[in-house]
Each structure stands twice: as C-alpha cells, then as structure tokens.
N, C-alpha and C. Protein backbone atom coordinates (compact mmCIF):
# COMPACT_ATOMS: atom_id res chain seq x y z
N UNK A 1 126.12 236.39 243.39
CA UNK A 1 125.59 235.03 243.31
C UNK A 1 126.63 234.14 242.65
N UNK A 2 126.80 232.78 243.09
CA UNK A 2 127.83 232.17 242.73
C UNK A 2 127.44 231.30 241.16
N UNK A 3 128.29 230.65 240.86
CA UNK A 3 127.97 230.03 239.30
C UNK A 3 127.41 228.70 240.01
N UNK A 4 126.39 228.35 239.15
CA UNK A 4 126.10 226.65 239.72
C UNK A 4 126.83 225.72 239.80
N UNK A 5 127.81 225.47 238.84
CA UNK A 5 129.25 224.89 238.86
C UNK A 5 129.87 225.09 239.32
N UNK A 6 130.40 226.26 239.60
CA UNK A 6 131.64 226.50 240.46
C UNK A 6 130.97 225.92 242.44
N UNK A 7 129.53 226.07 242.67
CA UNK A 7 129.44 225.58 243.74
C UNK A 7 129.72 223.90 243.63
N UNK A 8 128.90 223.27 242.44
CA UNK A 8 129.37 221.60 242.54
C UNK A 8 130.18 221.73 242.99
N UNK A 9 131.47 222.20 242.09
CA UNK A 9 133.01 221.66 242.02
C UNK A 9 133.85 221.49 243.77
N UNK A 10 132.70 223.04 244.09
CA UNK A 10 133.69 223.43 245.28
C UNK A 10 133.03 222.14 246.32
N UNK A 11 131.97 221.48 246.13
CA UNK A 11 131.26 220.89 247.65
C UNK A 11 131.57 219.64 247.15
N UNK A 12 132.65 219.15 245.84
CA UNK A 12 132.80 218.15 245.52
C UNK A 12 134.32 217.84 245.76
N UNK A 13 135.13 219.24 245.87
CA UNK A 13 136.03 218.82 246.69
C UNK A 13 136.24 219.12 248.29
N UNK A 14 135.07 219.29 249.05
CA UNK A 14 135.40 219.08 250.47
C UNK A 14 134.70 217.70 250.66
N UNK A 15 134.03 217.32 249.93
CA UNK A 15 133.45 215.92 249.94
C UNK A 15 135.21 215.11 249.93
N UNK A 16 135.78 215.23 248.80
CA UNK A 16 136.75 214.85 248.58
C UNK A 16 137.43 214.78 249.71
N UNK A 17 137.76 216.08 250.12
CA UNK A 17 138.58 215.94 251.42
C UNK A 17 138.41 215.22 252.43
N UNK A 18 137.21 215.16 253.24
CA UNK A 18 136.29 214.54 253.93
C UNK A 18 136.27 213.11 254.32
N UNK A 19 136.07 212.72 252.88
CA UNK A 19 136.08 211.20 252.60
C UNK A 19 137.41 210.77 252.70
N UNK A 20 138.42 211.20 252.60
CA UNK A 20 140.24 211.01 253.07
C UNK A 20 140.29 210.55 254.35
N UNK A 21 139.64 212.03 255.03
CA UNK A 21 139.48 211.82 256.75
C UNK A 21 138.63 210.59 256.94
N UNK A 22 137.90 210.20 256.56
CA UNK A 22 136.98 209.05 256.61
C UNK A 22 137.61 207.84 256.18
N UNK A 23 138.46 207.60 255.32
CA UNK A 23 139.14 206.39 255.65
C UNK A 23 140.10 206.13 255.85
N UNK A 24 140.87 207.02 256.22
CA UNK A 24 142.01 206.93 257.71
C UNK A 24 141.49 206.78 258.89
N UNK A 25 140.37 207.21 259.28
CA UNK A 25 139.84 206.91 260.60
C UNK A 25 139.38 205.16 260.75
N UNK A 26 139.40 204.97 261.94
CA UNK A 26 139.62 203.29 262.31
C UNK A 26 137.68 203.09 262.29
N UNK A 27 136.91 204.40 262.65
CA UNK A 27 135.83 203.15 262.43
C UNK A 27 134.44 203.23 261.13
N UNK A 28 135.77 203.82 260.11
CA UNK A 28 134.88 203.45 258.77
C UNK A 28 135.42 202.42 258.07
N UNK A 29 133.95 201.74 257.58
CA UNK A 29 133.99 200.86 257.15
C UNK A 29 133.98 200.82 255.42
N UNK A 30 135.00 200.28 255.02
CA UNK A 30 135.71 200.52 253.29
C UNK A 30 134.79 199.89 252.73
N UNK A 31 134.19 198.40 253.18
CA UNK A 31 132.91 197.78 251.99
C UNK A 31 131.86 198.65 252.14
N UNK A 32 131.22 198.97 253.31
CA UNK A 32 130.06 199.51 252.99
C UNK A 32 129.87 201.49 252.96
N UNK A 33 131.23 201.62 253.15
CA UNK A 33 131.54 203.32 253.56
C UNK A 33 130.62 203.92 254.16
N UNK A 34 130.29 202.79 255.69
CA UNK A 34 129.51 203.96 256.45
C UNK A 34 130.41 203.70 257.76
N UNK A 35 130.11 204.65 258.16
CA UNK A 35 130.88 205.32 259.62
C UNK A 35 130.36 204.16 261.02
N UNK A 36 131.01 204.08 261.36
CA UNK A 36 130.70 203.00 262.50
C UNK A 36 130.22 203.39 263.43
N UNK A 37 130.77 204.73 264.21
CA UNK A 37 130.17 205.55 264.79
C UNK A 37 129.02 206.01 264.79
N UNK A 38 128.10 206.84 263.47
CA UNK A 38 127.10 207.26 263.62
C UNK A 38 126.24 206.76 262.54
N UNK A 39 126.95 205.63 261.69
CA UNK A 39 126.15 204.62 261.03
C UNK A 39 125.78 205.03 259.80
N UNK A 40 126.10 206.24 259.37
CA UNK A 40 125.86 207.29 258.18
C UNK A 40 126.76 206.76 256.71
N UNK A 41 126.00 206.64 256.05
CA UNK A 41 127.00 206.01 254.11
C UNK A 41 127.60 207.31 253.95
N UNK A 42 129.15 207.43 253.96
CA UNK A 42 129.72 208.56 254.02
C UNK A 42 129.96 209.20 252.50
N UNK A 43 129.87 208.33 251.56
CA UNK A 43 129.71 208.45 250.40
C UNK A 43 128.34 209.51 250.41
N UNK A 44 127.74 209.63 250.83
CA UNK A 44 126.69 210.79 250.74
C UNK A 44 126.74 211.91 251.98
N UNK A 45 126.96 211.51 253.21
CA UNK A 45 126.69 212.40 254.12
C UNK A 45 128.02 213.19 253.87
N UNK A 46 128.96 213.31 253.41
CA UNK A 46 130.43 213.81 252.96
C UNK A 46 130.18 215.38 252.32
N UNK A 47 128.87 214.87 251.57
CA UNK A 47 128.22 215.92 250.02
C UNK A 47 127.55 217.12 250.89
N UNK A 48 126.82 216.88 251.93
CA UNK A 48 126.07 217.39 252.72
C UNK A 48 126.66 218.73 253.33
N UNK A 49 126.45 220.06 253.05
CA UNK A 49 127.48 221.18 253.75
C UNK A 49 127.46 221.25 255.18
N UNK A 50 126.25 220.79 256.00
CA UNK A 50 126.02 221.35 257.05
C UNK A 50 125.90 219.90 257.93
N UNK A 51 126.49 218.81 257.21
CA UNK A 51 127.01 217.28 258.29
C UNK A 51 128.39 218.15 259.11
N UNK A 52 128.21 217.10 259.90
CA UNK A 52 129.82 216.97 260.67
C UNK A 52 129.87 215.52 260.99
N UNK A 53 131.35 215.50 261.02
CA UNK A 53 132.21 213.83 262.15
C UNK A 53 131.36 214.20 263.34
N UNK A 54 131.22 213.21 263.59
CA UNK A 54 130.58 212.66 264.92
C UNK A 54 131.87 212.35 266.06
N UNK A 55 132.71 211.94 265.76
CA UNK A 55 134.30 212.38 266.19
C UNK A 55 134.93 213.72 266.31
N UNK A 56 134.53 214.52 265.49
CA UNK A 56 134.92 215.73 265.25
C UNK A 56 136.03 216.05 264.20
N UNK A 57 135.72 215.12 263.32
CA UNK A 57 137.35 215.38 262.55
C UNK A 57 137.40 216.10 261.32
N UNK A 58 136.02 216.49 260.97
CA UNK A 58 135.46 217.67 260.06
C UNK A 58 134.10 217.95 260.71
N UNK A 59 134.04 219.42 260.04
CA UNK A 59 132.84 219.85 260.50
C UNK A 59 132.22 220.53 259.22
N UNK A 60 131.06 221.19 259.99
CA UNK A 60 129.99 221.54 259.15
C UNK A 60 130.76 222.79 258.13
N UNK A 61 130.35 222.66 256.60
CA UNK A 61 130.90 223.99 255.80
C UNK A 61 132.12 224.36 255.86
N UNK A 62 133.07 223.31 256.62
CA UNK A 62 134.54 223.31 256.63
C UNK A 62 135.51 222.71 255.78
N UNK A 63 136.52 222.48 255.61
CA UNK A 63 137.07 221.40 254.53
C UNK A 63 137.70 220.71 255.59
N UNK A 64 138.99 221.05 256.15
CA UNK A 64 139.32 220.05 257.49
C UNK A 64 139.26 220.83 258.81
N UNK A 65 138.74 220.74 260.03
CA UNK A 65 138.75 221.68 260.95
C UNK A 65 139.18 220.74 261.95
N UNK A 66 139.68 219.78 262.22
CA UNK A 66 140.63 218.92 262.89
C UNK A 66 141.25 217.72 262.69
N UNK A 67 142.08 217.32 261.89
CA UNK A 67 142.51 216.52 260.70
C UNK A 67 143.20 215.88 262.31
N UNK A 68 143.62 216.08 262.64
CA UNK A 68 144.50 215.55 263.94
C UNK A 68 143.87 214.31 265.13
N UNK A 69 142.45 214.47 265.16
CA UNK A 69 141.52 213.16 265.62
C UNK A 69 141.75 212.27 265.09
C-alpha cells in the first residue's frame, strides 16, 4: 500500500506535467485555463488520474504519452 503523500506528490506532478502540455497547446485558454476543445478548467481536470486530452496529448494515468500533438 502506498503512503498518502507520496501518492499527492506523485498525481501533483503529472498534474504538473500536464498542465505544461496544456499551455503550449493553441486551444487553451491562459485567463480562464479551460481547454477550448472540451471546455474542461484544466486546473482541475489535470488532478484527475483517469482524464485524458481530448487531442490526445496526455492520457489517462500517464505523465506524457504524446507530447508531440
């Protein structure tokens, strides 16, 4: 069983990662940080293990699984 912390830390840095991919991509939006595409506040759906890009440029329980979109 994992430590409760050590899971934060870890789903707080693929959030991290995530959110990178999210504003390099052209259709998120920086004032309101939601995705233009699927309209989602990425500031939260980022946190979520089992979201994905709607683009495909992360996926579910991944950290980057196509950084290249």
């Amino acid at each position: 069983m994992t430590n409760l912390g050590e899971n934060i830390q870890h789903r707080k840095e693929i959030a991290k990662e995530r959110m990178l991919i999210c504003m390099e991509c052209e259709k998120y939006n920086n004032i309101t940080t939601q995705c233009k595409e699927c309209g989602c506040v990425m500031l939260f759906k980022t946190f979520l293990p089992n979201s994905t890009c709607p683009l495909n440029k992360w996926g579910a329980n991944t950290e980057n699984t196509n950084k290249d979109n």
